[in-house]
N, C-alpha and C. Protein backbone atom coordinates (compact mmCIF):
# COMPACT_ATOMS: atom_id res chain seq x y z
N UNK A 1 10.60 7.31 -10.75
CA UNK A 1 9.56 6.50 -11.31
C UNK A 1 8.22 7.19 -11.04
N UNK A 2 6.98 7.09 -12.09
CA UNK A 2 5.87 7.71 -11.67
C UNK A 2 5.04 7.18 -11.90
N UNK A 3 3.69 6.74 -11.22
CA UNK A 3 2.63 5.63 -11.10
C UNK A 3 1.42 7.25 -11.52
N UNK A 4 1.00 6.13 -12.91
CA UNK A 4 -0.34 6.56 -13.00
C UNK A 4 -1.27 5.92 -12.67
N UNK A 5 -1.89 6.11 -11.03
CA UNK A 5 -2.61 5.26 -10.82
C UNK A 5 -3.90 6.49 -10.52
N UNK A 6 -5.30 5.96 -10.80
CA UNK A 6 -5.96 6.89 -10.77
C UNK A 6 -6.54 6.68 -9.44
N UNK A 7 -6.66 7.84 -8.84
CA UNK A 7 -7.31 7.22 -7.06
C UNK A 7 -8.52 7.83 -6.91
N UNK A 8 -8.96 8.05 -7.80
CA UNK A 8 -10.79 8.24 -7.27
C UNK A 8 -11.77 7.37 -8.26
N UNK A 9 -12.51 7.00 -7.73
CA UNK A 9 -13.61 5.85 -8.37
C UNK A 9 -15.41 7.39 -7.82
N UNK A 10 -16.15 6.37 -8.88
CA UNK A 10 -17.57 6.79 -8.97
C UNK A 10 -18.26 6.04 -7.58
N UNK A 11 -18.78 7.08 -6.94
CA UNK A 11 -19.20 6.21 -5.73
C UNK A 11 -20.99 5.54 -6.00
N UNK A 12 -21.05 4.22 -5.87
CA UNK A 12 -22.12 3.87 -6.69
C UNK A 12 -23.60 4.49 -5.51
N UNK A 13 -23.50 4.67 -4.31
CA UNK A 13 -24.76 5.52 -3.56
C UNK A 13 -24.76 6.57 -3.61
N UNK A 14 -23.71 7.49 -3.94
CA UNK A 14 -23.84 8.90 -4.45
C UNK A 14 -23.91 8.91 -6.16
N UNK A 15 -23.17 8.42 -6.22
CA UNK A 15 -22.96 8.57 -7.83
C UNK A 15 -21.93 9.80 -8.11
N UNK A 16 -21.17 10.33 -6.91
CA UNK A 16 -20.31 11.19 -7.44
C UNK A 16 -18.56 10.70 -7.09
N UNK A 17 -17.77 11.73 -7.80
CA UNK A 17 -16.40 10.75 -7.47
C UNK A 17 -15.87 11.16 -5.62
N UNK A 18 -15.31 10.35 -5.85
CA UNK A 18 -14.45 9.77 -4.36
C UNK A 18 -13.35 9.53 -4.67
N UNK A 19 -12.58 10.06 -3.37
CA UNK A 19 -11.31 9.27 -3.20
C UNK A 19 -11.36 7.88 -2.71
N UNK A 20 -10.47 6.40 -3.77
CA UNK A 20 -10.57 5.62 -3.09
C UNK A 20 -9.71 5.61 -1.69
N UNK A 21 -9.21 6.06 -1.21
CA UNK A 21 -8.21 6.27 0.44
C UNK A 21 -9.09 7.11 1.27
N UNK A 22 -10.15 7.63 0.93
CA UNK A 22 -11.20 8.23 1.66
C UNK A 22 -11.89 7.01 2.19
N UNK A 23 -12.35 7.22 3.75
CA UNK A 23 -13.14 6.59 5.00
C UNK A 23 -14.66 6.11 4.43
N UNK A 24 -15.22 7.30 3.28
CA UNK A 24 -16.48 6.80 2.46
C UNK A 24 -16.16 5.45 1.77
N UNK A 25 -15.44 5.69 0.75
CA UNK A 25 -15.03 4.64 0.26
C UNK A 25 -15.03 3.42 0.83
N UNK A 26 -14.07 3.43 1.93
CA UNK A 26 -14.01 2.00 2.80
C UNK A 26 -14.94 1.52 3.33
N UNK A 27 -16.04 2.75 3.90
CA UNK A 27 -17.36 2.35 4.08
C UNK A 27 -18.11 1.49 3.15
N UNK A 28 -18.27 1.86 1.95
CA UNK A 28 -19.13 1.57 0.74
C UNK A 28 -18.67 0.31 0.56
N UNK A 29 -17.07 0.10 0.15
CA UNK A 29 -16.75 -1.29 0.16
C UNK A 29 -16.78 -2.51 1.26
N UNK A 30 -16.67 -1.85 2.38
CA UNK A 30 -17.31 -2.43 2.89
C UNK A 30 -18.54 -3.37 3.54
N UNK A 31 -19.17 -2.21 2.98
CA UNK A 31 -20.82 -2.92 2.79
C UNK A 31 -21.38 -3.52 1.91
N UNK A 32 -20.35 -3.45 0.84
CA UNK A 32 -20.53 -4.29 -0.41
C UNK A 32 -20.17 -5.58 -0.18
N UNK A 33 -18.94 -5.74 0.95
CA UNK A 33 -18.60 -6.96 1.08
C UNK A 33 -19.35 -7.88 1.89
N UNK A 34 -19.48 -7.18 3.15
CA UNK A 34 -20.78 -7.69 4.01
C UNK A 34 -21.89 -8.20 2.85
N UNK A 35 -22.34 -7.22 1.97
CA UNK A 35 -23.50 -8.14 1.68
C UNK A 35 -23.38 -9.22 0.79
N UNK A 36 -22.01 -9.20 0.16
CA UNK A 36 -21.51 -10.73 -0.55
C UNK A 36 -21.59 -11.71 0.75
N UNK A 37 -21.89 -11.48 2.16
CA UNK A 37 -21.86 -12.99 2.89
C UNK A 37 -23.23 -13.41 3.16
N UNK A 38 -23.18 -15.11 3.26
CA UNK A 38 -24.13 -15.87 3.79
C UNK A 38 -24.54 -15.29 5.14
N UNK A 39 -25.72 -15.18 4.96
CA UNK A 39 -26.70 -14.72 6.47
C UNK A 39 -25.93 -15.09 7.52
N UNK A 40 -25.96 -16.42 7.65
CA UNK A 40 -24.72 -16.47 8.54
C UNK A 40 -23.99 -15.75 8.74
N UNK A 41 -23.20 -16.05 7.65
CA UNK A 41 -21.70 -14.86 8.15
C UNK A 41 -21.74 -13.59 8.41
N UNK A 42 -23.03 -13.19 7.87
CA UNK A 42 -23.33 -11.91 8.59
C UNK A 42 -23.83 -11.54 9.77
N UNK A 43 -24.38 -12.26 10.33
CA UNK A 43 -24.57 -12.81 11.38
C UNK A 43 -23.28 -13.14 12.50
N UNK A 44 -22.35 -14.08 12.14
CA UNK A 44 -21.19 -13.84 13.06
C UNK A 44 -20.40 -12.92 12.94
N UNK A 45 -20.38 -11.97 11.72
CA UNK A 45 -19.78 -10.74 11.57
C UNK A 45 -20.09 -10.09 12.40
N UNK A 46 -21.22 -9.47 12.63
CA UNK A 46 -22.34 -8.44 13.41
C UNK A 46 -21.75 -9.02 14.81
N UNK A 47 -22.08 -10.33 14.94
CA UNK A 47 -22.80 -10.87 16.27
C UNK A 47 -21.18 -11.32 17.11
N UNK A 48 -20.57 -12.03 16.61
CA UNK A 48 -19.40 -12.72 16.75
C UNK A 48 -20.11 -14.48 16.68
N UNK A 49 -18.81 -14.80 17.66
CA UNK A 49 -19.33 -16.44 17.26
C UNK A 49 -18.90 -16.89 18.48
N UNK A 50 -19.57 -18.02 19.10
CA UNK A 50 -19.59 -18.61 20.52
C UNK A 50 -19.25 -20.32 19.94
N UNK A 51 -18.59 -21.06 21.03
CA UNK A 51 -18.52 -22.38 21.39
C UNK A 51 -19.84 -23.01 21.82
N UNK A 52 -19.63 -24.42 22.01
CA UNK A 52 -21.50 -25.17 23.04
C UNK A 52 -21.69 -24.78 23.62
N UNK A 53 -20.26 -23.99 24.50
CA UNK A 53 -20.30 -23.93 26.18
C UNK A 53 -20.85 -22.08 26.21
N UNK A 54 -21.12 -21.74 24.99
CA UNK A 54 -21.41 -20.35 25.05
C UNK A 54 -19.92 -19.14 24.98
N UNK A 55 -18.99 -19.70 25.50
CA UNK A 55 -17.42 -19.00 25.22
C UNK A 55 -17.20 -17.93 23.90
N UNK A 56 -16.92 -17.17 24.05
CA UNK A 56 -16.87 -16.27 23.16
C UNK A 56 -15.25 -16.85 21.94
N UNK A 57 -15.70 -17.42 21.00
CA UNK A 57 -14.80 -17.47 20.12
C UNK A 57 -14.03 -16.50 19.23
N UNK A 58 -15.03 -15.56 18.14
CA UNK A 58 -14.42 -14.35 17.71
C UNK A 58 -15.45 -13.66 17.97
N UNK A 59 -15.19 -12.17 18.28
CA UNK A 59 -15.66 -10.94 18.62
C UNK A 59 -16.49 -10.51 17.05
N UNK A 60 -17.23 -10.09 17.50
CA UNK A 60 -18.45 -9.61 16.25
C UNK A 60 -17.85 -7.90 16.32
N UNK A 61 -18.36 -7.25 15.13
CA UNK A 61 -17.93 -5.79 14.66
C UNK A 61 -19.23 -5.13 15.95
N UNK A 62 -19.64 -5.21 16.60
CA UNK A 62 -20.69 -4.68 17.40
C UNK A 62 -19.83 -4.99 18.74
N UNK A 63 -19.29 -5.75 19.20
CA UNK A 63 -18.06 -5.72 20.24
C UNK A 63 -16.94 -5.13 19.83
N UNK A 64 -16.50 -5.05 18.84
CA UNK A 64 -15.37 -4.34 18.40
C UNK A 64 -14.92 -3.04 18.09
N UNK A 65 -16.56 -2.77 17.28
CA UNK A 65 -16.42 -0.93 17.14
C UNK A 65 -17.81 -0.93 17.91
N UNK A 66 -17.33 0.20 18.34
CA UNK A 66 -19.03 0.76 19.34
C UNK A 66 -20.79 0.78 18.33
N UNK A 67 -21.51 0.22 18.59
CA UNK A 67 -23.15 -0.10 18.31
C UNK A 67 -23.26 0.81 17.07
N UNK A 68 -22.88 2.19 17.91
CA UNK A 68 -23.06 3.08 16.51
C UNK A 68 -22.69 2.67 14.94
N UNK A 69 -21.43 2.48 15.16
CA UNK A 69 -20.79 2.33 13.84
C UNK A 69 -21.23 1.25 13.19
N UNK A 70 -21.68 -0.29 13.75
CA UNK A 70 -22.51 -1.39 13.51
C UNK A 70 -23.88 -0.69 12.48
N UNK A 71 -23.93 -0.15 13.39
CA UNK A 71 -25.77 0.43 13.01
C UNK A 71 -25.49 1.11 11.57
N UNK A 72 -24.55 2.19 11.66
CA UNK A 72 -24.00 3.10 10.50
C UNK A 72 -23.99 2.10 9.00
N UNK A 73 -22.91 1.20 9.16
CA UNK A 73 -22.90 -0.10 8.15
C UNK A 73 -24.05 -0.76 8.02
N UNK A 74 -25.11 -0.94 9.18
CA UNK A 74 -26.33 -1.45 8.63
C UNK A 74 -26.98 -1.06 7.91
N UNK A 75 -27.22 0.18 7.94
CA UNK A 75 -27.98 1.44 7.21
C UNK A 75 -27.65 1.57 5.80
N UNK A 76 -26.37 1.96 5.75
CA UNK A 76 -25.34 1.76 4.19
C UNK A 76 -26.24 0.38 4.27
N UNK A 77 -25.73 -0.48 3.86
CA UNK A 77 -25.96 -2.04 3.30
C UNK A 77 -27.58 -2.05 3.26
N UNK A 78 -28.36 -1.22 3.96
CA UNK A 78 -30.01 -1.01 3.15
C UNK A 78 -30.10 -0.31 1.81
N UNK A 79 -29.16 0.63 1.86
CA UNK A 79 -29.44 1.50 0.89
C UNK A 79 -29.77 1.11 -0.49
N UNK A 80 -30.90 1.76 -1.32
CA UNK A 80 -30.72 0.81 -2.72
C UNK A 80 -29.68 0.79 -3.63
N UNK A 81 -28.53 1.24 -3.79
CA UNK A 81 -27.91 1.83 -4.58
C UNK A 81 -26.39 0.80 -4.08
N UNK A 82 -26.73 0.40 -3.15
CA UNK A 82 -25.23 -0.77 -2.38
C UNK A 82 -25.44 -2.09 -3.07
N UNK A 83 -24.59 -2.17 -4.44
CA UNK A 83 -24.85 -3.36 -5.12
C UNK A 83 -23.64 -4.48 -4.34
N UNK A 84 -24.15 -5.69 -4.08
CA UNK A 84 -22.62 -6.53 -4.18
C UNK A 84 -22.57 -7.24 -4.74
N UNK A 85 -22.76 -7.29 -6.01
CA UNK A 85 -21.83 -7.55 -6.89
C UNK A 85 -20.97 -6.18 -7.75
N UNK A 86 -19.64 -6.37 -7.81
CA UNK A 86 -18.84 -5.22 -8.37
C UNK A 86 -18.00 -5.66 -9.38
């Protein structure tokens, strides 16, 4: 059996092609998705999310992957060219 599936897309902050299974990619979509959320949720994304008592409920992407990589996705998701809507 043989799948014509095409695996590179136009990357919309470069504007050149990509592999979608490339780490850019996941980046980009990623930050596309982040910016489809309510402040909030970007906010407990980033941040995580606590109980009254202050208890750590879910872990934010800044506890999860090291500051850097937080920061990295922040940066992407400034860029002008990071639409979310797709």
């Amino acid at each position: 059996m043989t799948y014509s599936c095409d695996t590179t897309a136009i990357s919309e902050i470069t504007g050149r092609p990509v592999s979608r299974w490339s780490e850019e990619w996941q980046r980009e979509c990623e930050a596309r998705a982040v910016l489809k959320m309510s402040k909030a949720g970007r906010d407990s994304f980033f941040n995580g999310t606590k109980d009254e008592n202050g208890k750590s409920i879910e872990r934010g992407i800044i506890t999860l992957r090291v500051a850097k990589a937080a920061e990295t996705l922040k940066e992407l998701m400034q860029r002008p060219n990071t639409s979310p809507i797709r």
